[in-house]
C-alpha atoms as a PDB file:
ATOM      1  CA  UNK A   1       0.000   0.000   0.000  1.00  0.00           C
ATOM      2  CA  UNK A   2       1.170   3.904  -1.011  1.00  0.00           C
ATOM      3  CA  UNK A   3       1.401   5.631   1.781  1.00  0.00           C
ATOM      4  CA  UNK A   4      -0.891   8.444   1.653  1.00  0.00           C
ATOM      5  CA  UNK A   5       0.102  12.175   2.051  1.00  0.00           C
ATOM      6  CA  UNK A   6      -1.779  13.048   5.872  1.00  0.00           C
ATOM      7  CA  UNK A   7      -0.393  17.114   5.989  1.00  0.00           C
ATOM      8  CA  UNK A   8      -2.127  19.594   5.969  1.00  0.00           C
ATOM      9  CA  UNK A   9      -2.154  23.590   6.455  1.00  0.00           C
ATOM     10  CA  UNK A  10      -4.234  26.095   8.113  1.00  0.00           C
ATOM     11  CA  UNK A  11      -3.112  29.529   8.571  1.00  0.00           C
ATOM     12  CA  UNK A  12       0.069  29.242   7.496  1.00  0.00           C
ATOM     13  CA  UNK A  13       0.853  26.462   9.936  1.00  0.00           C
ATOM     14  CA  UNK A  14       2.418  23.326   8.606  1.00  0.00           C
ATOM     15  CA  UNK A  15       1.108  20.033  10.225  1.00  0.00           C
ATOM     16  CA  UNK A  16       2.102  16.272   9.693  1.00  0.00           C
ATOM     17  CA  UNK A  17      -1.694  14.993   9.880  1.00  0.00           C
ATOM     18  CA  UNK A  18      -5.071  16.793  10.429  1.00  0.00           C
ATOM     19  CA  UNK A  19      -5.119  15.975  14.652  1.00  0.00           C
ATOM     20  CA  UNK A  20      -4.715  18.933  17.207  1.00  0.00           C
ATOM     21  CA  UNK A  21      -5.710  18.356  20.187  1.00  0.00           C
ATOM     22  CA  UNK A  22      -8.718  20.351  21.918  1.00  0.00           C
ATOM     23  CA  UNK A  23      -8.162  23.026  24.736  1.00  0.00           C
ATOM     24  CA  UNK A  24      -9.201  21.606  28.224  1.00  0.00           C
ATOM     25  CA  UNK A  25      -8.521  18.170  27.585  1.00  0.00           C
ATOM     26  CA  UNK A  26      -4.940  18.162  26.954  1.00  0.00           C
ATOM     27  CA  UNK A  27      -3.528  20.101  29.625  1.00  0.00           C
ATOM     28  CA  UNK A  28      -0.467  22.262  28.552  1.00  0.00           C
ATOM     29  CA  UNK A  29       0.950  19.009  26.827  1.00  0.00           C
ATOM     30  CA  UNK A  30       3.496  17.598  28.919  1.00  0.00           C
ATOM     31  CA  UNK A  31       0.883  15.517  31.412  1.00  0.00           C
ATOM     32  CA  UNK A  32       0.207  13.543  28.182  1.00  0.00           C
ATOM     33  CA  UNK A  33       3.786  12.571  27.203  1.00  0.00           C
ATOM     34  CA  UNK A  34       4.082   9.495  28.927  1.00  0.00           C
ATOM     35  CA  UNK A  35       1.000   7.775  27.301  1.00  0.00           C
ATOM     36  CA  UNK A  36       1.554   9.055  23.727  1.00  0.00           C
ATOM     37  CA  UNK A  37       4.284  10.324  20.995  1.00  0.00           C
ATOM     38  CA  UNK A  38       3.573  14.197  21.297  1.00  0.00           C
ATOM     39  CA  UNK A  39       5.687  14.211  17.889  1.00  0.00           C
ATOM     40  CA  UNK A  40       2.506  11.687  16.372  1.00  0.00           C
ATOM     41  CA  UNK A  41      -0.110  14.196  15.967  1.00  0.00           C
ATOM     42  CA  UNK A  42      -0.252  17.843  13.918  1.00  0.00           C
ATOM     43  CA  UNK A  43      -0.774  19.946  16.884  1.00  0.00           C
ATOM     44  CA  UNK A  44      -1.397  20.894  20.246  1.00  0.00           C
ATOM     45  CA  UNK A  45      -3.762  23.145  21.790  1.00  0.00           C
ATOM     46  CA  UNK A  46      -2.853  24.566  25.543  1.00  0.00           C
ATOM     47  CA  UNK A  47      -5.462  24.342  28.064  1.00  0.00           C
ATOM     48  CA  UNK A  48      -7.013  28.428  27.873  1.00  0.00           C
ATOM     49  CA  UNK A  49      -4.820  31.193  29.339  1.00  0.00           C
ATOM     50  CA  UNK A  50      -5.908  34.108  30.946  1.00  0.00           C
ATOM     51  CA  UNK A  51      -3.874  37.380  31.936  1.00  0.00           C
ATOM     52  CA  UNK A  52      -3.792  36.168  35.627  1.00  0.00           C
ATOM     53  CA  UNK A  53      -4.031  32.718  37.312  1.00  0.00           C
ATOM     54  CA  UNK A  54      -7.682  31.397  37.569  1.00  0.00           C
ATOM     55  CA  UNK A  55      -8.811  28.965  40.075  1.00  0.00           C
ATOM     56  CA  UNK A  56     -12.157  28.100  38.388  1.00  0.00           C
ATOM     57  CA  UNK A  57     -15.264  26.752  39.630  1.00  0.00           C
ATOM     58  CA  UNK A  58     -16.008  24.880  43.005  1.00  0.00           C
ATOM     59  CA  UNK A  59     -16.828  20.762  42.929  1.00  0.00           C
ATOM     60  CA  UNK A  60     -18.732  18.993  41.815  1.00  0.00           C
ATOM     61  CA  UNK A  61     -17.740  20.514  38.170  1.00  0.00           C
ATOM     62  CA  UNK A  62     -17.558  17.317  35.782  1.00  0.00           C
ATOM     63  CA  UNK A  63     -20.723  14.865  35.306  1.00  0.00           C
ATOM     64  CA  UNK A  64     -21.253  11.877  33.191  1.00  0.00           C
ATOM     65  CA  UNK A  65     -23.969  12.380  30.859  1.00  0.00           C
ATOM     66  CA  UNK A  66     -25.964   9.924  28.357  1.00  0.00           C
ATOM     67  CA  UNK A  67     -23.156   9.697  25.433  1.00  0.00           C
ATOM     68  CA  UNK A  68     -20.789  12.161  26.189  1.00  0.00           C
ATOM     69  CA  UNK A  69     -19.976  14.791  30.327  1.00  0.00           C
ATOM     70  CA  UNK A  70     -21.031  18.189  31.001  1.00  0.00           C
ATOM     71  CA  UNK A  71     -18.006  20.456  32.354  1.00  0.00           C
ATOM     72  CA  UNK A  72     -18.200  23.543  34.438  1.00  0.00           C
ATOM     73  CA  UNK A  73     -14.198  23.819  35.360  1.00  0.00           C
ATOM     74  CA  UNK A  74     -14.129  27.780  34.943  1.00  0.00           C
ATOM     75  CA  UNK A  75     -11.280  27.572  32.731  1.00  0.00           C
ATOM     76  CA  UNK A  76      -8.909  27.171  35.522  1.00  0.00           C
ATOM     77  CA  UNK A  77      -5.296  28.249  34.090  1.00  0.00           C
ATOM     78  CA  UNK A  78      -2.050  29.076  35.502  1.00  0.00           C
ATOM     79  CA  UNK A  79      -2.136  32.463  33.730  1.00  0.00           C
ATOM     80  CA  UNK A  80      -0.230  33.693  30.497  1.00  0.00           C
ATOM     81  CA  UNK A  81       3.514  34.594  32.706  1.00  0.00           C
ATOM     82  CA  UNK A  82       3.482  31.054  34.325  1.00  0.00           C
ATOM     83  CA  UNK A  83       2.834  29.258  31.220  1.00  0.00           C
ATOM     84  CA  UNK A  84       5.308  31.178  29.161  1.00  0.00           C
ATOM     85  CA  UNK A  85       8.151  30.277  31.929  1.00  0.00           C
ATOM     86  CA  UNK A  86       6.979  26.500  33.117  1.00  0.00           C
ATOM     87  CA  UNK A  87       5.085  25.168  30.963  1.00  0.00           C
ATOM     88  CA  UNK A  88       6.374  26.343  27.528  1.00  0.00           C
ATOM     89  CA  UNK A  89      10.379  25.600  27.423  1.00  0.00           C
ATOM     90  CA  UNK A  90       9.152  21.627  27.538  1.00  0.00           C
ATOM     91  CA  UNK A  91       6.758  21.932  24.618  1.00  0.00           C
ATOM     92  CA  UNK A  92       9.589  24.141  22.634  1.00  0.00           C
ATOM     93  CA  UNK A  93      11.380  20.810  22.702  1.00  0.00           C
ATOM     94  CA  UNK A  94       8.392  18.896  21.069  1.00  0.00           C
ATOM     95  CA  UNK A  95       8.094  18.831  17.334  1.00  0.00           C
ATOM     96  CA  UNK A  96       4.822  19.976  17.093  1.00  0.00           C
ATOM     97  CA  UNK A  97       3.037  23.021  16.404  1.00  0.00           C
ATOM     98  CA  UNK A  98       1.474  24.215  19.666  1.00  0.00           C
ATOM     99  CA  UNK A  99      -1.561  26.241  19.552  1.00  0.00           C
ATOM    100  CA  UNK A 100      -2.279  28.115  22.522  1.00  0.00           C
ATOM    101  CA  UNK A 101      -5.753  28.713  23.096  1.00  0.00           C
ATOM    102  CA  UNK A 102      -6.450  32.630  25.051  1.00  0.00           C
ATOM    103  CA  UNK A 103      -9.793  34.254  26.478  1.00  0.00           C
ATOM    104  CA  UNK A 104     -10.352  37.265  28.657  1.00  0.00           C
ATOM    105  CA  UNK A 105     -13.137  38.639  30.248  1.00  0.00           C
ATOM    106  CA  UNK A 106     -12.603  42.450  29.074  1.00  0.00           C
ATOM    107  CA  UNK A 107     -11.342  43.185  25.591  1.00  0.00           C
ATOM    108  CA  UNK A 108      -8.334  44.401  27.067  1.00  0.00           C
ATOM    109  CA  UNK A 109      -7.361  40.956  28.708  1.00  0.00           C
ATOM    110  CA  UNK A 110      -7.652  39.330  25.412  1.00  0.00           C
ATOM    111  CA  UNK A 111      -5.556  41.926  23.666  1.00  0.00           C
ATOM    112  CA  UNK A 112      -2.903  41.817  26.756  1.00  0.00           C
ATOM    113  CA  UNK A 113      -2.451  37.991  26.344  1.00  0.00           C
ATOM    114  CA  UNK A 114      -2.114  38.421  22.787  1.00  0.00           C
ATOM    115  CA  UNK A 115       0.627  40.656  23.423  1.00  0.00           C
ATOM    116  CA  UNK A 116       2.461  38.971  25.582  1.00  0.00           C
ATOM    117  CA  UNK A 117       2.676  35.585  23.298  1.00  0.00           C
ATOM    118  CA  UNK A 118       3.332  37.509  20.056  1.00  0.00           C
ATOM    119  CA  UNK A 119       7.114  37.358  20.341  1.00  0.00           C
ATOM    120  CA  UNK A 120       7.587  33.427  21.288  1.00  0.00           C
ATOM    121  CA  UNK A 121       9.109  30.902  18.992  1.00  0.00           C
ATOM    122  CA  UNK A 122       7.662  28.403  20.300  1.00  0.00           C
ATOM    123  CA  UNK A 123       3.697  29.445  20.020  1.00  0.00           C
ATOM    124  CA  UNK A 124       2.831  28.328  16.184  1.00  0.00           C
ATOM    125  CA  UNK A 125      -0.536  30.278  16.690  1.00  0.00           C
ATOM    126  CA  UNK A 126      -3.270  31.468  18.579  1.00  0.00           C
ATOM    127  CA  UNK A 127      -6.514  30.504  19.356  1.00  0.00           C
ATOM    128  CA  UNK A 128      -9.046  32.711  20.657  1.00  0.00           C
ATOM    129  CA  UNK A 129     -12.267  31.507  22.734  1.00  0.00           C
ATOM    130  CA  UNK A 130     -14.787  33.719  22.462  1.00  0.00           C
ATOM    131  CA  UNK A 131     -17.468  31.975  24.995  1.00  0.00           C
ATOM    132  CA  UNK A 132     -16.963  34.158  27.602  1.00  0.00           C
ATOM    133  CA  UNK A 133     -18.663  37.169  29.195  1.00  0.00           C
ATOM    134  CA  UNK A 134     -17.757  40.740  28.789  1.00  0.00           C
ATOM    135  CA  UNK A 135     -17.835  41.705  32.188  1.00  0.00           C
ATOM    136  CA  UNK A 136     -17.497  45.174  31.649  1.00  0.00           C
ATOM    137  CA  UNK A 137     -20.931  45.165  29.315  1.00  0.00           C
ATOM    138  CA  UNK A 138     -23.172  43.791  31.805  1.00  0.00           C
ATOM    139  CA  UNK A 139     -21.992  39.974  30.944  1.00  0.00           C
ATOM    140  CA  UNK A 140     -22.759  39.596  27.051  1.00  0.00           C
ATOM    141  CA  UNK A 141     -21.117  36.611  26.018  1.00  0.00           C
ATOM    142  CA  UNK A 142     -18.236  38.073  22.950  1.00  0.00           C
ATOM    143  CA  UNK A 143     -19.819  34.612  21.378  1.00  0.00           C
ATOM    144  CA  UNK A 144     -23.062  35.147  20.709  1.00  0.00           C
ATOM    145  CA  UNK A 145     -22.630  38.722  19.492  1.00  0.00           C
ATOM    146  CA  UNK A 146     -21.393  39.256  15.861  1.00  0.00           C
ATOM    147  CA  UNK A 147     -20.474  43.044  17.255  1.00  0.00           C
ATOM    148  CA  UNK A 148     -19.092  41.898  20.235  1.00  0.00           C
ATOM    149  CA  UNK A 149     -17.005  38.445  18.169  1.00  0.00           C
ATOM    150  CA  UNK A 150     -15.662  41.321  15.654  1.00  0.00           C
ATOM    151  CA  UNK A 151     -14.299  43.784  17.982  1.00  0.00           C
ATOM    152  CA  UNK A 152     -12.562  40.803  19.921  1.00  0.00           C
ATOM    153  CA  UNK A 153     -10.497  39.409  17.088  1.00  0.00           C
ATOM    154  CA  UNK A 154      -9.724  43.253  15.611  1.00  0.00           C
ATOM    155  CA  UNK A 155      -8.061  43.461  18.876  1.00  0.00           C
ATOM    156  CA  UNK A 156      -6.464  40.255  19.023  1.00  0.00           C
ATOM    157  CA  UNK A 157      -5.351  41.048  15.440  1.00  0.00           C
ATOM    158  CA  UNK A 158      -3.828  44.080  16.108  1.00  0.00           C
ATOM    159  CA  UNK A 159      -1.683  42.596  19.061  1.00  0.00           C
ATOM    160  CA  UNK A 160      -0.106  39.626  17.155  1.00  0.00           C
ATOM    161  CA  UNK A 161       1.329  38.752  13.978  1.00  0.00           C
ATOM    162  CA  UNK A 162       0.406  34.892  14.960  1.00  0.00           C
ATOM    163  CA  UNK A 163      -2.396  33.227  12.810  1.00  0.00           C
ATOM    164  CA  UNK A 164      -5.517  34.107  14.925  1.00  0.00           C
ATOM    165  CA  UNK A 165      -8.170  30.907  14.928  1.00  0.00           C
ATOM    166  CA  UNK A 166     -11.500  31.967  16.191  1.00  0.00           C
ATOM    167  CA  UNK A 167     -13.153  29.389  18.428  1.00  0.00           C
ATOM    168  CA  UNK A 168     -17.013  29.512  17.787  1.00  0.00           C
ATOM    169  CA  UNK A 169     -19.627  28.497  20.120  1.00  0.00           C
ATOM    170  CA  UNK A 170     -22.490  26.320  19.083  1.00  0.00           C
ATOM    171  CA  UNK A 171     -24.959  28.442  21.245  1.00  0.00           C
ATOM    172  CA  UNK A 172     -26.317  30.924  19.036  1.00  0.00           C
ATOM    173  CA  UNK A 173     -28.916  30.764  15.977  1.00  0.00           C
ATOM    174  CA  UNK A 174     -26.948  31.646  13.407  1.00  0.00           C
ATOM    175  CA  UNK A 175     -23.221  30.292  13.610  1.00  0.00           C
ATOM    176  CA  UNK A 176     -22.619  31.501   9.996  1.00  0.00           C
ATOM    177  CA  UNK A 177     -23.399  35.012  10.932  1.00  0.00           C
ATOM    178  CA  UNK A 178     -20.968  34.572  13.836  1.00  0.00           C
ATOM    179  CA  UNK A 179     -18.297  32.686  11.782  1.00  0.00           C
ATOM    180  CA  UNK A 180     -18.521  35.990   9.067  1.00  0.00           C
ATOM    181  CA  UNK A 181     -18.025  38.564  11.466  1.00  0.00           C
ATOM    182  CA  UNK A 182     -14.958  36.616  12.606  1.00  0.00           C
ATOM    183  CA  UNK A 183     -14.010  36.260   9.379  1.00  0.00           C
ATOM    184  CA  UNK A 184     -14.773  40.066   8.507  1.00  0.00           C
ATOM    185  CA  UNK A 185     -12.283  40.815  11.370  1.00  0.00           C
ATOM    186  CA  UNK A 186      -9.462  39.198  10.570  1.00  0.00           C
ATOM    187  CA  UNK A 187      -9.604  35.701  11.333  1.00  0.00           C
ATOM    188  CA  UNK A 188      -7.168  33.352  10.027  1.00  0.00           C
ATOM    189  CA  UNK A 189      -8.857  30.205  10.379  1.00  0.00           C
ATOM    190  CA  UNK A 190     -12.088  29.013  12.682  1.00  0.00           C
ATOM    191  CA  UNK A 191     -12.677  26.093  15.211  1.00  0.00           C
ATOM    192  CA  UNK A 192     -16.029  24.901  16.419  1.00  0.00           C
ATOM    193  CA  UNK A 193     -17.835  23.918  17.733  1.00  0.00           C
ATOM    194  CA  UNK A 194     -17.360  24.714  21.460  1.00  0.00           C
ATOM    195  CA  UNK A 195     -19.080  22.870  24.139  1.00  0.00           C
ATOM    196  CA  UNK A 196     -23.382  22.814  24.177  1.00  0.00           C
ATOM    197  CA  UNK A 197     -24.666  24.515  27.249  1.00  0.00           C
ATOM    198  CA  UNK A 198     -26.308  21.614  29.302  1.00  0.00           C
ATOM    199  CA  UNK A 199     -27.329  20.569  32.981  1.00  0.00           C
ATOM    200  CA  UNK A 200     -27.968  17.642  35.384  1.00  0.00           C
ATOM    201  CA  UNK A 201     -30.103  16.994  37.765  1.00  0.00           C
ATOM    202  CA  UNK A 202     -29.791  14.710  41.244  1.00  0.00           C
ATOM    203  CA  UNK A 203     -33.127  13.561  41.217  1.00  0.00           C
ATOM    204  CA  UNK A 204     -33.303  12.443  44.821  1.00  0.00           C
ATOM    205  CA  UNK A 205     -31.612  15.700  46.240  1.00  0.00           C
ATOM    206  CA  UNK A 206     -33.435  18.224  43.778  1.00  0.00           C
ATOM    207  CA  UNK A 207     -30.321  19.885  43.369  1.00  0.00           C
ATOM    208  CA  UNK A 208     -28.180  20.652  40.082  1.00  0.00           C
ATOM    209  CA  UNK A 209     -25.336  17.925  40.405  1.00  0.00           C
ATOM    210  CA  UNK A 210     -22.836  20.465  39.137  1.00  0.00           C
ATOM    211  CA  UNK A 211     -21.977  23.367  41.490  1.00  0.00           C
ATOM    212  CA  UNK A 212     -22.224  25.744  38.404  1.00  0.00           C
ATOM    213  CA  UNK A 213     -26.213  24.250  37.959  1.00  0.00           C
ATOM    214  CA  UNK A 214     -24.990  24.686  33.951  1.00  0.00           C
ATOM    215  CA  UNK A 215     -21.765  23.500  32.504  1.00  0.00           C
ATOM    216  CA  UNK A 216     -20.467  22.497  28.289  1.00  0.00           C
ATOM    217  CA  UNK A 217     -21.660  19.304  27.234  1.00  0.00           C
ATOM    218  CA  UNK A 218     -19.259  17.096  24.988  1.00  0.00           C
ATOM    219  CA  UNK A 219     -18.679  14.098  23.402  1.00  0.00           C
ATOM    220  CA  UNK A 220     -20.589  11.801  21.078  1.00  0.00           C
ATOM    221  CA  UNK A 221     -23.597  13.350  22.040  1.00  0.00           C
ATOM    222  CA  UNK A 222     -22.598  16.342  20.008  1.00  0.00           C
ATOM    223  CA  UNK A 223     -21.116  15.394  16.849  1.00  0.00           C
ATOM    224  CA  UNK A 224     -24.064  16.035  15.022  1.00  0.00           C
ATOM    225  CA  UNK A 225     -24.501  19.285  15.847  1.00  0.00           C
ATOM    226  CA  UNK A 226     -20.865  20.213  15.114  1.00  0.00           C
ATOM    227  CA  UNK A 227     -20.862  18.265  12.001  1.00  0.00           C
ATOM    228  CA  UNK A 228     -23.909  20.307  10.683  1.00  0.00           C
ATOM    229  CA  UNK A 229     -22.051  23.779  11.740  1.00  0.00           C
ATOM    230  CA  UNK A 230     -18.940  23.190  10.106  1.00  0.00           C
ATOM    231  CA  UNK A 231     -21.003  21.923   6.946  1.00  0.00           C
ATOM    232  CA  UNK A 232     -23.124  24.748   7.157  1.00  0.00           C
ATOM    233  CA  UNK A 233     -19.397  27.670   7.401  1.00  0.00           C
ATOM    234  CA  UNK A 234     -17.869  25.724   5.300  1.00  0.00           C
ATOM    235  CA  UNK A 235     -19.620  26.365   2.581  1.00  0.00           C
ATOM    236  CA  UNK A 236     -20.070  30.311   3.560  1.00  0.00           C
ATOM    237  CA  UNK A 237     -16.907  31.051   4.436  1.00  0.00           C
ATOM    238  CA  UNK A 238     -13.566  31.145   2.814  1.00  0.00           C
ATOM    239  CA  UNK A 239     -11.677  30.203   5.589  1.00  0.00           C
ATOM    240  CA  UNK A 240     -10.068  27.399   6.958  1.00  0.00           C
ATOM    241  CA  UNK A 241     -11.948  25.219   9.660  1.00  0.00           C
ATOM    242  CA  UNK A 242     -10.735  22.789  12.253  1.00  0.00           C
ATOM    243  CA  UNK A 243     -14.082  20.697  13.233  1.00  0.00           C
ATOM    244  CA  UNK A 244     -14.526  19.339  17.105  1.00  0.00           C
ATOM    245  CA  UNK A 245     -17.105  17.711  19.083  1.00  0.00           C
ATOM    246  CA  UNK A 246     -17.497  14.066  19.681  1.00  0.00           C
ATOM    247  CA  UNK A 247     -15.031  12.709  17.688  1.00  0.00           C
ATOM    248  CA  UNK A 248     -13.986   9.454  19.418  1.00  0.00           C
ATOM    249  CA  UNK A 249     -12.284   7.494  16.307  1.00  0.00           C
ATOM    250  CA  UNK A 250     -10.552   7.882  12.359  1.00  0.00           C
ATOM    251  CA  UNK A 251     -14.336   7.944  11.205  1.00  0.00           C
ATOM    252  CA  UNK A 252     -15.706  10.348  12.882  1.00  0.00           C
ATOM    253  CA  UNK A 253     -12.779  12.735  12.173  1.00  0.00           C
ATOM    254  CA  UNK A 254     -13.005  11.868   8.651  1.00  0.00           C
ATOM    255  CA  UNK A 255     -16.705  12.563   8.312  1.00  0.00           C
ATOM    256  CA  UNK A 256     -15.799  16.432   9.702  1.00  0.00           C
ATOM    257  CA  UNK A 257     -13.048  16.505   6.702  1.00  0.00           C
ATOM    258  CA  UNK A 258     -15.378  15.517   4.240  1.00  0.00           C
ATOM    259  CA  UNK A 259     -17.782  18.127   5.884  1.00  0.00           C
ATOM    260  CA  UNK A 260     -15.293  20.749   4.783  1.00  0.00           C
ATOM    261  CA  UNK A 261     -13.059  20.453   7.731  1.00  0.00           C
ATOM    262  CA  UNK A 262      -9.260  21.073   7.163  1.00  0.00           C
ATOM    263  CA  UNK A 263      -8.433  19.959  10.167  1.00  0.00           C
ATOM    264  CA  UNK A 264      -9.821  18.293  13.701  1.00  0.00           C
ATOM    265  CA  UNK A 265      -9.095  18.220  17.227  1.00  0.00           C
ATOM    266  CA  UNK A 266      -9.811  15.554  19.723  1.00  0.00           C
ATOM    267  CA  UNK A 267     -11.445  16.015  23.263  1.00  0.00           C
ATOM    268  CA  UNK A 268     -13.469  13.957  25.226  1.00  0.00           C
ATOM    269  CA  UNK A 269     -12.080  10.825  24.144  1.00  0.00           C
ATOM    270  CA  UNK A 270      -8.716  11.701  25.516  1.00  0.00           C
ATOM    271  CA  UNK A 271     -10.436  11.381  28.763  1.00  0.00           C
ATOM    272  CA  UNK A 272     -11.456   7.690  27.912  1.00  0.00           C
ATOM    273  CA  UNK A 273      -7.582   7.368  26.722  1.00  0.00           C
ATOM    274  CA  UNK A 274      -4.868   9.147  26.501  1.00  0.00           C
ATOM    275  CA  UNK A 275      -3.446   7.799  23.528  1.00  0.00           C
ATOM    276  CA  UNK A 276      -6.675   8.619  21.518  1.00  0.00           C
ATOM    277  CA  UNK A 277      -5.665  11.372  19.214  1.00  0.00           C
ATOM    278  CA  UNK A 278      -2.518   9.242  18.171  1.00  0.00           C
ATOM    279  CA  UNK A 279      -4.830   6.193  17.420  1.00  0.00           C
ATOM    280  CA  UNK A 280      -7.098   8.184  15.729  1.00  0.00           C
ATOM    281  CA  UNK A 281      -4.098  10.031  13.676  1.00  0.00           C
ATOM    282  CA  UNK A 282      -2.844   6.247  12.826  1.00  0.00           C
ATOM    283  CA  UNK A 283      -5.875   5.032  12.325  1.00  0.00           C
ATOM    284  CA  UNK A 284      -7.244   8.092   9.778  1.00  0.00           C
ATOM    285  CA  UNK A 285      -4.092   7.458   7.257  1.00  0.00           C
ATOM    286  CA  UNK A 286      -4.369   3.588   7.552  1.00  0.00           C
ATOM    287  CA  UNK A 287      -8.462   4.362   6.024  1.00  0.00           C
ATOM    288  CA  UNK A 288      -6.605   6.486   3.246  1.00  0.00           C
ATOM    289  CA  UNK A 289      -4.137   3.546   2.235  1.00  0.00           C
ATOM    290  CA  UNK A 290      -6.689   0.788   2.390  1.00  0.00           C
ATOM    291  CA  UNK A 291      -8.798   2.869   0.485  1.00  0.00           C
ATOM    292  CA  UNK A 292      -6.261   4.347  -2.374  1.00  0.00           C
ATOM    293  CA  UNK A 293      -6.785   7.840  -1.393  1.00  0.00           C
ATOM    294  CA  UNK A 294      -3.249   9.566  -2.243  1.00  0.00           C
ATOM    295  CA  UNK A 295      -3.739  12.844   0.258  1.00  0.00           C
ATOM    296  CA  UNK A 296      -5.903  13.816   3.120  1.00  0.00           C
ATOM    297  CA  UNK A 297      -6.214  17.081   1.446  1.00  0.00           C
ATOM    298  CA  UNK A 298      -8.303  15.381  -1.389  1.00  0.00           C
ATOM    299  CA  UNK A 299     -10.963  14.301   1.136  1.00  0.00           C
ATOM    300  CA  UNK A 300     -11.702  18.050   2.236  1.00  0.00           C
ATOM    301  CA  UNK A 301     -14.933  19.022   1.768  1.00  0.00           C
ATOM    302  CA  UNK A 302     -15.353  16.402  -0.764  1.00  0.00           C
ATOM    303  CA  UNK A 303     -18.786  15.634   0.629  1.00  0.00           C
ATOM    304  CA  UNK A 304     -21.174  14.612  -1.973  1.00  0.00           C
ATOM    305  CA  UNK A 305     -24.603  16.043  -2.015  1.00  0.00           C
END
């Protein structure tokens, strides 16, 4: 069998195979390197940085849920300083693109961390979560505001020359709309979906099993959803997408290439095993060779309608 071409690139970043790794589930990296080859995948995405050091939500803030967990962590971070001086001389010494995903509850914060990671060989890009509130605007969620989205990745543009990916969140009515004003702004490439808003319920206490009440629901449960939205950008916008939400094996990432997905990152399942997005990886050109499919890059967007 030929071996088939897996790279791929989005935004000017050069990666060996279509698998990044989703923010939140992979750490900063390093936690994963003694259950996988960090040097197997395309790319890693940090765990979300703010400006200072968060400590996040109180317990109970994971749940279980009916094919896939609801999260409420509070994006719990060490902060942009501490990652730039623990956590990111290991990853320099990885051959792999790292990503590192940013939010900030004031535009200022996200412009701030932008700053600060714009001179740093070892940050291949940036990605921005927008699924946060603006605390200084009476908690409007940059997100689900086109206005709001835009004048968050102006900023971020402004502050870095990095390739800016705009994470997009799933809870809005018109994702297109949201993924155009991104792209309107200066976006370099997109990601969604983020997590679902969801809850759970103790029955027999009457009480919200997370501490939150709400938290972002993921896994299989989702892949639906996300596989519609990045359908549904894809063919509105010209811009790169990297396609997430319940992707748990080489299938299910391949269905979000065919979608029009350029690339994919893995979440959820890494919490089932830590190896996951380096099986999947294997697994996704190992489809190709059986199959005679020469490059990965052939299969994007190739749906057929």
């Amino acid at each position: 069998m030929q071996k088939p071409d897996m790279s791929v690139e989005l935004a000017g970043i050069k990666m060996r195979n279509p698998v990044m790794t989703a923010s939140g589930t992979f750490g900063y990296g390093a936690e994963f390197g003694d259950y996988m080859n960090l040097e197997s995948i395309g790319a890693m995405i940090t765990k979300g940085l703010s400006l200072k050091p968060k400590a996040g939500n109180p317990t109970p803030r994971i749940v279980e849920t009916p094919g896939g967990m609801l999260n409420a962590i509070g994006l719990q971070n060490v902060g942009v300083d501490a990652f730039i001086s623990q956590k990111l001389p290991y990853l320099s010494k990885v051959a792999t693109p790292v990503i590192v995903n940013l939010y900030g509850n004031t535009l200022e914060e996200y412009g701030e961390v932008a700053s600060r990671l714009d001179s740093l060989d070892g940050v291949a890009g940036i990605e921005v979560n927008i699924s946060c509130p603006n605390v200084k605007q009476g908690g409007i969620v940059f997100g689900t505001d086109p206005l709001a989205a835009r004048e968050v990745v102006r900023l971020v543009k402004r502050s870095t020359s990095k390739p800016i990916i705009v994470k997009l969140s799933p809870n809005v009515t018109d994702v297109v709309l949201m993924a155009k004003a991104c792209a309107d702004a200066g976006a370099d490439a997109l990601s969604l979906i983020n997590t679902l808003t969801g809850m759970a319920i103790d029955l027999e206490r009457r009480r919200p099993i997370l501490a939150n009440v709400t938290g972002g629901l993921s896994g299989p449960a989702i892949k639906p959803v996300a596989l519609r939205m990045v359908w549904q950008v894809a063919r509105n916008v010209q811009l790169p997408i990297i396609g997430i939400g319940g992707i748990m094996n080489a299938r299910d990432a391949l269905e979000f290439i065919l979608a029009g997905a350029t690339a994919v990152q893995v979440g959820t399942a890494s919490f089932l095993d830590p190896s996951a997005a380096q099986t999947i990886a294997r697994d996704m050109e190992q489809y190709l060779a059986e199959n005679r499919i020469p490059s990965i890059a052939s299969m994007i967007g190739a749906l057929e309608l």
